[in-house]
C-alpha atoms as a PDB file:
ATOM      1  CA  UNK A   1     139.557  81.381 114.220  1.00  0.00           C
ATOM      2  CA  UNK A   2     136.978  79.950 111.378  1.00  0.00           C
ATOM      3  CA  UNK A   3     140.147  79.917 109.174  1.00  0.00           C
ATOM      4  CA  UNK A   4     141.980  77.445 110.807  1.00  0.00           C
ATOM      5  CA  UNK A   5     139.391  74.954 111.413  1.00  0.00           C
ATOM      6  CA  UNK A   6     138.999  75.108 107.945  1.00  0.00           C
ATOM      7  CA  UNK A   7     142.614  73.982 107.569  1.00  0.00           C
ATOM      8  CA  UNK A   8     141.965  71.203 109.657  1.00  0.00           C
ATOM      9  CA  UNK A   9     138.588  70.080 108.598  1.00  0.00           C
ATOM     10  CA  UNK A  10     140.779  70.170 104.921  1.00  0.00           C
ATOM     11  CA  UNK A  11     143.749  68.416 106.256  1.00  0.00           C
ATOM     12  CA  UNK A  12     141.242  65.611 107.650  1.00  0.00           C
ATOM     13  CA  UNK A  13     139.606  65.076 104.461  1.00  0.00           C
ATOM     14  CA  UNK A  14     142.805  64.931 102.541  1.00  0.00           C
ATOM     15  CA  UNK A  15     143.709  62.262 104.768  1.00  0.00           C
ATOM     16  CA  UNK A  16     141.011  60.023 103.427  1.00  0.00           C
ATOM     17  CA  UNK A  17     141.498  60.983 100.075  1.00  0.00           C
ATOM     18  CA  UNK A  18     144.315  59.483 100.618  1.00  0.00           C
ATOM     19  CA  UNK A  19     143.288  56.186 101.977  1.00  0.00           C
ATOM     20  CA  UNK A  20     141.211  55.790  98.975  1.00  0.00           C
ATOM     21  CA  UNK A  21     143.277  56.450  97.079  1.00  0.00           C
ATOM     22  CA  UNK A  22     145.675  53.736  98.094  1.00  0.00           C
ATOM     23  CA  UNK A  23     142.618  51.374  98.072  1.00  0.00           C
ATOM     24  CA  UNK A  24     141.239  52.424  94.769  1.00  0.00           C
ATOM     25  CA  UNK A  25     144.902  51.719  93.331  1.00  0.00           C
ATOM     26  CA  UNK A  26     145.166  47.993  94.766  1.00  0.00           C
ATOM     27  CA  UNK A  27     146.003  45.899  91.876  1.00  0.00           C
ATOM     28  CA  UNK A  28     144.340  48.474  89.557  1.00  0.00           C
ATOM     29  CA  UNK A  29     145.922  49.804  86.804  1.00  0.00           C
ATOM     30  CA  UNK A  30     147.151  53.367  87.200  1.00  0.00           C
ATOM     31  CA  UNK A  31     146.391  55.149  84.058  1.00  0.00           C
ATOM     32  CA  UNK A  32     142.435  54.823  84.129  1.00  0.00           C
ATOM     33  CA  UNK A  33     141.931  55.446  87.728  1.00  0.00           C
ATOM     34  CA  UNK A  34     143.928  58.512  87.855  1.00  0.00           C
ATOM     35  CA  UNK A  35     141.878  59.396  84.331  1.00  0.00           C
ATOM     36  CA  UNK A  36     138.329  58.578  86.385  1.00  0.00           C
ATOM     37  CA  UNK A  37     139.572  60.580  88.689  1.00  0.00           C
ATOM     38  CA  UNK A  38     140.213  63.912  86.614  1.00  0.00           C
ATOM     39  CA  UNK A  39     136.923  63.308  85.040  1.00  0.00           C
ATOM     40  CA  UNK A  40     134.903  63.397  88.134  1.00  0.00           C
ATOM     41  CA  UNK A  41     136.153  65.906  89.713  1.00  0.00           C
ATOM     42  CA  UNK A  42     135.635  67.842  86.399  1.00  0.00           C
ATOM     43  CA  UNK A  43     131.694  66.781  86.643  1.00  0.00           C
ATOM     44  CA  UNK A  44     131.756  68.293  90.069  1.00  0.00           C
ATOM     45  CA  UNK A  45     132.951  71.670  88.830  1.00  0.00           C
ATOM     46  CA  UNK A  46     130.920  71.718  85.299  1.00  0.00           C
ATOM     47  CA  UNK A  47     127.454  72.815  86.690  1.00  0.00           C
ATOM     48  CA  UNK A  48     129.538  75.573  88.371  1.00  0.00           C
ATOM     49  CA  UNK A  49     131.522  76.730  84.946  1.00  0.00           C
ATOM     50  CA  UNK A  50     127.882  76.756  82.840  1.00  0.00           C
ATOM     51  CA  UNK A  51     125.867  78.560  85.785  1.00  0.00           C
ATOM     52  CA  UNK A  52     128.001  81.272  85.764  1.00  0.00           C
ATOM     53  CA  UNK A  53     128.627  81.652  82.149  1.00  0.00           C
ATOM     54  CA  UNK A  54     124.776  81.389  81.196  1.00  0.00           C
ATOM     55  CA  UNK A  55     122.886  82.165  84.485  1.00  0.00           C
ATOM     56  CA  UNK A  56     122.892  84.692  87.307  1.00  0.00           C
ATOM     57  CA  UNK A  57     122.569  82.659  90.230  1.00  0.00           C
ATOM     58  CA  UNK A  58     125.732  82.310  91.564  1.00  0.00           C
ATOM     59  CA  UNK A  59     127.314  85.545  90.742  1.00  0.00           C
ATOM     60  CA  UNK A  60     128.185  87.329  93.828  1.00  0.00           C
ATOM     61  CA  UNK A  61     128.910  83.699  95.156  1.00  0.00           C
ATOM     62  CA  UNK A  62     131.695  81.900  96.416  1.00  0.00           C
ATOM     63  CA  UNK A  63     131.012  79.482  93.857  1.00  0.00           C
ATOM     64  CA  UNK A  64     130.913  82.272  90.900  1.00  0.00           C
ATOM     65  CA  UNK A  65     133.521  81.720  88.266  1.00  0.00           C
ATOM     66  CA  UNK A  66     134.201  84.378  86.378  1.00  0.00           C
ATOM     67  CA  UNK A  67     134.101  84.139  82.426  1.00  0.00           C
ATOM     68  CA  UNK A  68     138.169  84.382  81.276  1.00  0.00           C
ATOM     69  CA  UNK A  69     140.178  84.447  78.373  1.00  0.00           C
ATOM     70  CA  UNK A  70     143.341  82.738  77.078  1.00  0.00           C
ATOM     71  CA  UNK A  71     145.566  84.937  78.876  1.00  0.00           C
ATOM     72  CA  UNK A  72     143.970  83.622  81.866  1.00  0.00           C
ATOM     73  CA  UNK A  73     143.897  80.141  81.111  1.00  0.00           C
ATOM     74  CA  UNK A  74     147.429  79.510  79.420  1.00  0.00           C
ATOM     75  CA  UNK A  75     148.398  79.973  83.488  1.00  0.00           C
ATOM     76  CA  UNK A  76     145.731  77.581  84.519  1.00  0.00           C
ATOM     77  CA  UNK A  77     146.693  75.311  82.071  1.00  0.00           C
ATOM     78  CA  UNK A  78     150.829  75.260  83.081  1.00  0.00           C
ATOM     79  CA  UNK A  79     149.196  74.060  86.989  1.00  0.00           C
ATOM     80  CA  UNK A  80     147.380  71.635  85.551  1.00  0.00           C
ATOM     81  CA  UNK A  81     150.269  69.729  83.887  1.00  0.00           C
ATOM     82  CA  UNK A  82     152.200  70.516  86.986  1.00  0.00           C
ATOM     83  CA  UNK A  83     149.910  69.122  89.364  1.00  0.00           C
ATOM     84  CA  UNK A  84     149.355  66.322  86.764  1.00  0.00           C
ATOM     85  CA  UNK A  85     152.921  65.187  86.712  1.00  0.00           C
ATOM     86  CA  UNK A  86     152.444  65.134  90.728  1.00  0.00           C
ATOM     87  CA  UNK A  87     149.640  62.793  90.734  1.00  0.00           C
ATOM     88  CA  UNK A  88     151.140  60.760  88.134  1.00  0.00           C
ATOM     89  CA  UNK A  89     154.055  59.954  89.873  1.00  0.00           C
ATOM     90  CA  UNK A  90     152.408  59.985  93.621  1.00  0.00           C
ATOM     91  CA  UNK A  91     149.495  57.365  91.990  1.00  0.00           C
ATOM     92  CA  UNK A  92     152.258  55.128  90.865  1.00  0.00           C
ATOM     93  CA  UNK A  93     154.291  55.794  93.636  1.00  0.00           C
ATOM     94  CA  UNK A  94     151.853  54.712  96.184  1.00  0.00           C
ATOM     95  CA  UNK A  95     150.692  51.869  94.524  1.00  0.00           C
ATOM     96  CA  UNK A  96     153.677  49.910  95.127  1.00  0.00           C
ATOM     97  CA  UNK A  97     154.896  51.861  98.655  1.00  0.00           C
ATOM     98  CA  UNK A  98     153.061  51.288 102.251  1.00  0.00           C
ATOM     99  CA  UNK A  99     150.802  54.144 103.041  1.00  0.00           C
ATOM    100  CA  UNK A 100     152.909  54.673 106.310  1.00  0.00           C
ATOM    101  CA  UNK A 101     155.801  55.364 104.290  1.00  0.00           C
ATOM    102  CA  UNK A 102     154.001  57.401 101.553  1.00  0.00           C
ATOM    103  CA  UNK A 103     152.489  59.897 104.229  1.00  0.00           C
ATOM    104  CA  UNK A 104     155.316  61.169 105.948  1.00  0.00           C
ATOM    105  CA  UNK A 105     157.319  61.726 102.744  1.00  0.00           C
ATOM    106  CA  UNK A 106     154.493  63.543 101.185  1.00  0.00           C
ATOM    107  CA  UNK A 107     154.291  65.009 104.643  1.00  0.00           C
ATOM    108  CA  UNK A 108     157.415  67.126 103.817  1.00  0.00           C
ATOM    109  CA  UNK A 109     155.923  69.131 101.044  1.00  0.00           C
ATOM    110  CA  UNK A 110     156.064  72.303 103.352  1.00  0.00           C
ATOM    111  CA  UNK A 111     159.527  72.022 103.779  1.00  0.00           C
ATOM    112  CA  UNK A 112     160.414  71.411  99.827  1.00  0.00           C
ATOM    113  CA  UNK A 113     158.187  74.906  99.470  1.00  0.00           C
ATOM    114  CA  UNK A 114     160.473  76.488 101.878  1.00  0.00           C
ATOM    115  CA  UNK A 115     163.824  75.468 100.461  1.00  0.00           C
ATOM    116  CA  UNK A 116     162.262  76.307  97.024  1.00  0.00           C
ATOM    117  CA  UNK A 117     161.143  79.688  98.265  1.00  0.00           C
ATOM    118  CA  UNK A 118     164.564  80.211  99.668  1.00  0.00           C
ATOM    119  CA  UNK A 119     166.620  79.363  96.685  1.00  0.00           C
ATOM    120  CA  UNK A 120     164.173  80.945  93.581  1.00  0.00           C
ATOM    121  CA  UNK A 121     162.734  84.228  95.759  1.00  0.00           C
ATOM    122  CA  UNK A 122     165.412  84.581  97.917  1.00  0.00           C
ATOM    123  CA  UNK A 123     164.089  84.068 101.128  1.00  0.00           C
ATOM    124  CA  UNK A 124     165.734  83.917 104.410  1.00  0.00           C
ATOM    125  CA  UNK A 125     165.237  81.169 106.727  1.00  0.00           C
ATOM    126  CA  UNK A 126     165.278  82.212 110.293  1.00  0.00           C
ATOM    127  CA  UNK A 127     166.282  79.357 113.382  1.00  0.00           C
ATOM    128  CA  UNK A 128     163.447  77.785 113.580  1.00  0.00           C
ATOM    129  CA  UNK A 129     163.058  77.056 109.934  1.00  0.00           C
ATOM    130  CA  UNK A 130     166.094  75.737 109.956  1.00  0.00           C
ATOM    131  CA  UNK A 131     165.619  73.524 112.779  1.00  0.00           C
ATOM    132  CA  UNK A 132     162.019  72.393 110.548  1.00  0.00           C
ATOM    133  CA  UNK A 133     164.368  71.792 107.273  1.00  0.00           C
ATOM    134  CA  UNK A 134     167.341  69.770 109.815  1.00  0.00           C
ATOM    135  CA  UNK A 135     164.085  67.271 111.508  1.00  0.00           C
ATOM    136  CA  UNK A 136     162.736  66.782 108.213  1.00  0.00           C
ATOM    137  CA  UNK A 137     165.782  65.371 106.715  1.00  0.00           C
ATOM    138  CA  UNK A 138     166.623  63.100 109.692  1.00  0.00           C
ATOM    139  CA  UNK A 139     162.960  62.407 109.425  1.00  0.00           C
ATOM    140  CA  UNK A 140     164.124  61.125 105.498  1.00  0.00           C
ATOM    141  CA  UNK A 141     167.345  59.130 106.931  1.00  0.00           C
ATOM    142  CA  UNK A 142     165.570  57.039 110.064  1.00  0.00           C
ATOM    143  CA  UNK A 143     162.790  56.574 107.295  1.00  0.00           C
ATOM    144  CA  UNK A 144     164.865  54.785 104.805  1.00  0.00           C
ATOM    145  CA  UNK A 145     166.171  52.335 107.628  1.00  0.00           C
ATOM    146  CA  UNK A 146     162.639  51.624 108.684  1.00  0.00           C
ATOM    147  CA  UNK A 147     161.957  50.702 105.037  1.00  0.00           C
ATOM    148  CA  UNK A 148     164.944  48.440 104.654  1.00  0.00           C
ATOM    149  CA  UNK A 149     163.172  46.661 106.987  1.00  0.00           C
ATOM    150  CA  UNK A 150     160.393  45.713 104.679  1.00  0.00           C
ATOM    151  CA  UNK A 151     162.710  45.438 101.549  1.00  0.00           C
ATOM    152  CA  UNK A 152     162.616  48.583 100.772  1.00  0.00           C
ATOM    153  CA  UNK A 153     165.928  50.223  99.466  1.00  0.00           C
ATOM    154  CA  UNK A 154     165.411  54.439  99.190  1.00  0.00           C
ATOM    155  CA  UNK A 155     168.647  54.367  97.199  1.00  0.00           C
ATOM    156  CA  UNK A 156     167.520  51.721  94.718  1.00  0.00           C
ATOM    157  CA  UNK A 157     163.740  51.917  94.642  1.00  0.00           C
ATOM    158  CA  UNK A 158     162.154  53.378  92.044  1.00  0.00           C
ATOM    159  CA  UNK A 159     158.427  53.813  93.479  1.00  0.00           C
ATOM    160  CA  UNK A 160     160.459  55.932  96.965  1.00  0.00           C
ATOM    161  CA  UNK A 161     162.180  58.239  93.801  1.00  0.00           C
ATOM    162  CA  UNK A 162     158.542  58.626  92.260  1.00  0.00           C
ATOM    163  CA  UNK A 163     156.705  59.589  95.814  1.00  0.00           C
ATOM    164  CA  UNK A 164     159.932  62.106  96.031  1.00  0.00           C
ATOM    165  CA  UNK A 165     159.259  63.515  92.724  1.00  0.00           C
ATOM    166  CA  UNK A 166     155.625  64.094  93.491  1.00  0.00           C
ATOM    167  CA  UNK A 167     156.396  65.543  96.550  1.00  0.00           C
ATOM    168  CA  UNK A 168     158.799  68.052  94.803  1.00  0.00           C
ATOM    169  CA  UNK A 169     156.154  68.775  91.692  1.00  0.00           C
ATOM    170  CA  UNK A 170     153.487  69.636  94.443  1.00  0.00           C
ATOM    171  CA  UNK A 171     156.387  71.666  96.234  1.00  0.00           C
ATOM    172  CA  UNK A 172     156.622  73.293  92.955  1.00  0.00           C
ATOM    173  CA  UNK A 173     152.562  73.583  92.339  1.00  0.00           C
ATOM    174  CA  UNK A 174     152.534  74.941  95.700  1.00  0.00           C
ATOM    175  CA  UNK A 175     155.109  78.154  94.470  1.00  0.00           C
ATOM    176  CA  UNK A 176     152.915  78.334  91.136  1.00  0.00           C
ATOM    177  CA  UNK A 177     149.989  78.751  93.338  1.00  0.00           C
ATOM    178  CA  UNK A 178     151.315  81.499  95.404  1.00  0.00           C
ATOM    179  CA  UNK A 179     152.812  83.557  92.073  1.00  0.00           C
ATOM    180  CA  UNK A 180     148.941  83.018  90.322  1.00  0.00           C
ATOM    181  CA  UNK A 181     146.906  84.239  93.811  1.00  0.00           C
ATOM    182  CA  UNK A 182     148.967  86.974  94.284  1.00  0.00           C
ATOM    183  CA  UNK A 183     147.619  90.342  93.312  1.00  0.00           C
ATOM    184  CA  UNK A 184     148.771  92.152  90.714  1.00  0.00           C
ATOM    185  CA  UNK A 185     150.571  94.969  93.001  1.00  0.00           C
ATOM    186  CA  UNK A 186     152.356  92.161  94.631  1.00  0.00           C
ATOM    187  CA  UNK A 187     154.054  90.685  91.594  1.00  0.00           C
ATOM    188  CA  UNK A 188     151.294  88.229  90.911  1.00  0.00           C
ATOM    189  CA  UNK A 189     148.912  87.248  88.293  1.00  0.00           C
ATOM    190  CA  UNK A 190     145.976  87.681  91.088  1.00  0.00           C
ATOM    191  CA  UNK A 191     143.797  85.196  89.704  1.00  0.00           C
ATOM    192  CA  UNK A 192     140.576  83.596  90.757  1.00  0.00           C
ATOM    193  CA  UNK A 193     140.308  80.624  92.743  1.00  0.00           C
ATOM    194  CA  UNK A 194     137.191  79.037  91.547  1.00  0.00           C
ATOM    195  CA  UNK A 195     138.918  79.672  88.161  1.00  0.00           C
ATOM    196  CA  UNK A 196     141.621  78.123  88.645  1.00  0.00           C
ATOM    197  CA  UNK A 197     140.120  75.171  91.020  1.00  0.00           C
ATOM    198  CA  UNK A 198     137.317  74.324  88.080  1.00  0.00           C
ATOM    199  CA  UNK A 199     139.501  74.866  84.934  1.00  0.00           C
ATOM    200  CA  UNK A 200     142.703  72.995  85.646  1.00  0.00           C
ATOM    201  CA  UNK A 201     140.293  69.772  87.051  1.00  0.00           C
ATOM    202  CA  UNK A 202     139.053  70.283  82.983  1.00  0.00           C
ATOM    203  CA  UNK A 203     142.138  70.358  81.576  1.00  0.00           C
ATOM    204  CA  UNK A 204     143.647  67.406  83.820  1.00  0.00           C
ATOM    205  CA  UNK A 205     140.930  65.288  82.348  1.00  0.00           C
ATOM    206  CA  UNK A 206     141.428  66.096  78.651  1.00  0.00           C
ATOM    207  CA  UNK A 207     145.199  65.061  78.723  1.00  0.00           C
ATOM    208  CA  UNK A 208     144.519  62.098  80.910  1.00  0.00           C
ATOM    209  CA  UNK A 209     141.967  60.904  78.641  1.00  0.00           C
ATOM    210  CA  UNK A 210     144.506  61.568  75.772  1.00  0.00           C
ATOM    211  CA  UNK A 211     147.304  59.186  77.786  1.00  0.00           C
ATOM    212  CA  UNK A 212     145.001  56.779  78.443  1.00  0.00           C
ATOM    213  CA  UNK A 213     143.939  56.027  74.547  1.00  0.00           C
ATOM    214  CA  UNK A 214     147.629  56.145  73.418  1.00  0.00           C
ATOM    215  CA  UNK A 215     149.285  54.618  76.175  1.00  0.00           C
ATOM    216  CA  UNK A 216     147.486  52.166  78.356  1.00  0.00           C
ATOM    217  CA  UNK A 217     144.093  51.404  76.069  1.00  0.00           C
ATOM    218  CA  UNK A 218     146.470  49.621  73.233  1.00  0.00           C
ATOM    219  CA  UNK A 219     148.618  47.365  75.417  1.00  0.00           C
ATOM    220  CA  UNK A 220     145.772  46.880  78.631  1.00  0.00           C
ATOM    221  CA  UNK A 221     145.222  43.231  77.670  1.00  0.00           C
ATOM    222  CA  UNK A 222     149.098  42.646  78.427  1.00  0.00           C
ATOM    223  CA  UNK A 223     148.904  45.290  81.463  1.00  0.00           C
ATOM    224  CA  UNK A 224     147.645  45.769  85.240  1.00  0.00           C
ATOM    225  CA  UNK A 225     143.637  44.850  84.383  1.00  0.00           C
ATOM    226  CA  UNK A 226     141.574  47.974  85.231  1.00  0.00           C
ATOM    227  CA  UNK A 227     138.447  46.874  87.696  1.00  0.00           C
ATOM    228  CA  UNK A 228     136.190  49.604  88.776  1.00  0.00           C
ATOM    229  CA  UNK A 229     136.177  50.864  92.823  1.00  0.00           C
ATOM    230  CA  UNK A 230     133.696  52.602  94.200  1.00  0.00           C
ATOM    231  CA  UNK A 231     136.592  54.719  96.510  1.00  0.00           C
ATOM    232  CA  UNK A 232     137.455  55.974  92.656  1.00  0.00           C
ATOM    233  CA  UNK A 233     134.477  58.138  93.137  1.00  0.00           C
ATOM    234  CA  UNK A 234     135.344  58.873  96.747  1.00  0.00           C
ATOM    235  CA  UNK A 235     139.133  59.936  95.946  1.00  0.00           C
ATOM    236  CA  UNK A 236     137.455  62.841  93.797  1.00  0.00           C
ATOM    237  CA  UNK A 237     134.752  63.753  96.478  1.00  0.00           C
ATOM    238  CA  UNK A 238     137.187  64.301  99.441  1.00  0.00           C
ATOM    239  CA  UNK A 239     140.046  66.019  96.803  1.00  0.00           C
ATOM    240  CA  UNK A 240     137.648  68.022  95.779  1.00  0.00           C
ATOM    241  CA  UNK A 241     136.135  69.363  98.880  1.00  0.00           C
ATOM    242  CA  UNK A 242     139.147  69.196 100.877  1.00  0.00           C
ATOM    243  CA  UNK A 243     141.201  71.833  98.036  1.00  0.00           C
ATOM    244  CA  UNK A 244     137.400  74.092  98.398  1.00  0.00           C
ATOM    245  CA  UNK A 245     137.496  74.252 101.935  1.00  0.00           C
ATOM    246  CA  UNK A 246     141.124  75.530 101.569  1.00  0.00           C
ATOM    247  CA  UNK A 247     141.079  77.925  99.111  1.00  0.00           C
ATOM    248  CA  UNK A 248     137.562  78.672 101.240  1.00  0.00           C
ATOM    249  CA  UNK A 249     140.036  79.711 104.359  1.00  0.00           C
ATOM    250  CA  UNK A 250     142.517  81.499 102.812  1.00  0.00           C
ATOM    251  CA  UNK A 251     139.317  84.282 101.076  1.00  0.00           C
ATOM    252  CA  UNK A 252     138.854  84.838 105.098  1.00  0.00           C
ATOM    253  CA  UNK A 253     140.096  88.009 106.293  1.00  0.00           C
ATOM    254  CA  UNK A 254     143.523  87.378 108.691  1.00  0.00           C
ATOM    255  CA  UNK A 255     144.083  83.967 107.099  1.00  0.00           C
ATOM    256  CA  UNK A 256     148.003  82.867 107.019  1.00  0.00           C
ATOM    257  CA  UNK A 257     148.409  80.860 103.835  1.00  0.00           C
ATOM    258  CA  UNK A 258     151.664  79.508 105.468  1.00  0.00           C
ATOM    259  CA  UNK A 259     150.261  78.266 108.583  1.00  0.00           C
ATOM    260  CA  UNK A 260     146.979  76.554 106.516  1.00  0.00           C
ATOM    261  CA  UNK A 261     149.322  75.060 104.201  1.00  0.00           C
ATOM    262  CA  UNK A 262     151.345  73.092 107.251  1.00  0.00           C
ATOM    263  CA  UNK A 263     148.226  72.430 108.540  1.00  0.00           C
ATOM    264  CA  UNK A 264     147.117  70.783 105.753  1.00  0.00           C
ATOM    265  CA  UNK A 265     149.790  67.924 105.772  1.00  0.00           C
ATOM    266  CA  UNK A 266     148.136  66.833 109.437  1.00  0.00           C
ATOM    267  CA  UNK A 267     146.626  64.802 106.419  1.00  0.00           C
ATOM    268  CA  UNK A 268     149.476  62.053 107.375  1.00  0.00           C
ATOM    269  CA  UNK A 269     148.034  61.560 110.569  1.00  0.00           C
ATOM    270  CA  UNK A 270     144.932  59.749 108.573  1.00  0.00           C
ATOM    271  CA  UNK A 271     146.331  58.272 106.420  1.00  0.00           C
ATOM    272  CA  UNK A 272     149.164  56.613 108.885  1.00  0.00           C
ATOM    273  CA  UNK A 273     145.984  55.628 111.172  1.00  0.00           C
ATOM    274  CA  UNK A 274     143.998  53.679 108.388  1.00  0.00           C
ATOM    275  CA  UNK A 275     147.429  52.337 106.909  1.00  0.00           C
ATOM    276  CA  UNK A 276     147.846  50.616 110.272  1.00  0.00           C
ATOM    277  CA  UNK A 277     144.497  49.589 111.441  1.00  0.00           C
ATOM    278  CA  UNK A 278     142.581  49.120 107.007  1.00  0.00           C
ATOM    279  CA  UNK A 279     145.916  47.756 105.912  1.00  0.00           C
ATOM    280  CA  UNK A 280     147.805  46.327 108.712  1.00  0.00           C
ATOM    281  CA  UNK A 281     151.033  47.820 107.521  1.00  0.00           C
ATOM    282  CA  UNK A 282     154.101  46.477 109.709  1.00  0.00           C
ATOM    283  CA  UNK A 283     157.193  48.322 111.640  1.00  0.00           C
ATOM    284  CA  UNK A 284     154.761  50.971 113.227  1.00  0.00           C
ATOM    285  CA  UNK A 285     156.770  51.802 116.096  1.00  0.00           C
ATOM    286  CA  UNK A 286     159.906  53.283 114.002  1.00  0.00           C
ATOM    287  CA  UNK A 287     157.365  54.508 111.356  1.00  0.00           C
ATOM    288  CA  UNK A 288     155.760  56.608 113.973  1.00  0.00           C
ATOM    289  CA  UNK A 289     158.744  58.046 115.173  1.00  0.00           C
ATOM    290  CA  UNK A 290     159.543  58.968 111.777  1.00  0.00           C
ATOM    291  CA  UNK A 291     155.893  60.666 111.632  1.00  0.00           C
ATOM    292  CA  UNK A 292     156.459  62.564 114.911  1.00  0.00           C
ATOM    293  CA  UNK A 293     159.899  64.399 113.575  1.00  0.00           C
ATOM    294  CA  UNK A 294     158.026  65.281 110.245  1.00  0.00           C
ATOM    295  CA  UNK A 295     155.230  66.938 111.930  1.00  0.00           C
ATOM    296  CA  UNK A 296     157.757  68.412 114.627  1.00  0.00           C
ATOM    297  CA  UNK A 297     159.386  69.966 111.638  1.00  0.00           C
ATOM    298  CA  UNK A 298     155.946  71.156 110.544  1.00  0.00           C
ATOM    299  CA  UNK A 299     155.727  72.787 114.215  1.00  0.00           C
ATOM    300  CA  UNK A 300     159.066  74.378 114.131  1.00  0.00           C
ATOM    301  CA  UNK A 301     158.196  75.822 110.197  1.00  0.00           C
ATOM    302  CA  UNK A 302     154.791  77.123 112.059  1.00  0.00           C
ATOM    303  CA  UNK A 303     157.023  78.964 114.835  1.00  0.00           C
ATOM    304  CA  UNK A 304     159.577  80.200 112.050  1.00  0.00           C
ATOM    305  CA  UNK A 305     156.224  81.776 110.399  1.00  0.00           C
ATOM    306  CA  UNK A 306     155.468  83.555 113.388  1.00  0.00           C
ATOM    307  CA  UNK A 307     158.540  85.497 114.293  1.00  0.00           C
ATOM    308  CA  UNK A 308     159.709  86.116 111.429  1.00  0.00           C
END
């Protein structure tokens, strides 16, 4: 199935985009990098905007996007401050967290999507969904011992709270996204996925550029000291081809957006290698047990999927 090694050729290149992104954030300040960010993965999408507006080459394409109007964008627009109030909080978040930590608690995204699905469109968990939710909260509890371990308190920290919120604002994106794909006939707004993929990068960079005058440019003397990375550049490469491959497998005929979603938070297994081996992270042994009942829960969401 092309589909699904799609997922998992996305799920590995999310992985490094998130090791860069942890290294592009070491003592860096936040603001700027997440603005640099926005900005080129906005240059990576321009030459496909203006192509299709002015020329004819792409149309037909799976790199066509079509020409829209506000009623279009005003949706596109509500994902990008979404997803911007996920990075925000997941950039800051990670900055001051262990990447082993981050991953598995980003790892649970699937899971918040469920429970959200379940209490806004009334869905009906079956057993093994339940058994996913049950892992993935144990997963939570032997995770917050493991941290105390490093000083870490999940009741107390702030930077856990932000990675939680993240993880709940992409939980939330991830709803968003399946109300705007849907077609029409299926209670959707059955939009375009190049649309949306190019536009809200656009829009992500025009309010980050906005924060960054008015809140970090005036006080940066007194603040984290922005130095430029090269892995800034390489945190928009992978995010951006990692989210095109994906949005790639689910146009293919017989694609099950709920099984490439899971798929896609494999990511952690990445991300937890290079944390141990790039960063030399500590209390690996607990962490990975931790690791193992998120992506159990991820197996038992997959079976849940299947019977339903």
């Amino acid at each position: 199935m092309v589909w699904l090694l799609l997922a998992f050729t996305s799920a590995a290149l999310l992985g490094f985009y998130d090791v860069f992104k942890k290294q592009a954030l070491n003592g860096n300040a936040v603001l700027p990098v997440l603005f640099l960010n926005t900005f080129f993965c906005s240059l990576i999408f321009l030459p496909f905007i203006l192509l299709s507006a002015y020329g004819t080459c792409l149309d037909g394409s799976m790199f066509y996007v079509p020409v829209v109007g506000w009623e279009v964008h005003k949706y596109i627009l509500m994902k990008s401050l979404i997803v911007l109030a996920s990075w925000l909080l997941a950039y800051f978040g990670m900055k001051h967290i262990p990447l082993t930590i981050y991953g598995p608690i980003n790892a649970s995204r699937p899971i918040l999507v469920l429970v959200g699905a379940l209490l806004i469109f009334g869905e009906r968990l079956n057993v093994y969904q339940w058994i996913g939710v049950a892992l993935a909260i144990v997963s939570y509890i032997m995770l917050s011992r493991t941290s105390k371990k490093e000083g870490i308190d999940f009741k107390h920290n702030k930077w856990i709270f932000a990675i939680v919120g993240a993880a709940i604002f992409g939980a939330v994106s991830g709803l968003y996204d399946k109300y705007l794909m849907a077609p029409v006939s299926n209670g959707g707004v059955g939009l375009n996925k190049m649309d949306v993929q190019s536009w809200y990068n656009i829009y992500q960079c025009f309010i980050m550029g906005a924060m960054v005058m008015i809140l970090w440019w005036p006080t940066h003397k007194k603040t984290t000291p922005f130095h430029w990375s090269w892995s800034i550049i390489l945190v928009s490469v992978f995010l951006s081809v990692a989210d095109f491959v994906y949005f790639y497998a689910l146009s293919i005929d017989g694609a099950m957006i709920s099984i490439v979603s899971m798929v896609r938070r494999a990511s952690v297994i990445v991300s937890f290698l290079f944390g141990a081996v790039m960063f030399h992270e500590k209390n690996l042994k607990s962490k990975f047990v931790d690791l193992f009942l998120v992506l159990l829960g991820l197996v038992f969401l997959w079976l849940g999927s299947m019977y339903k």
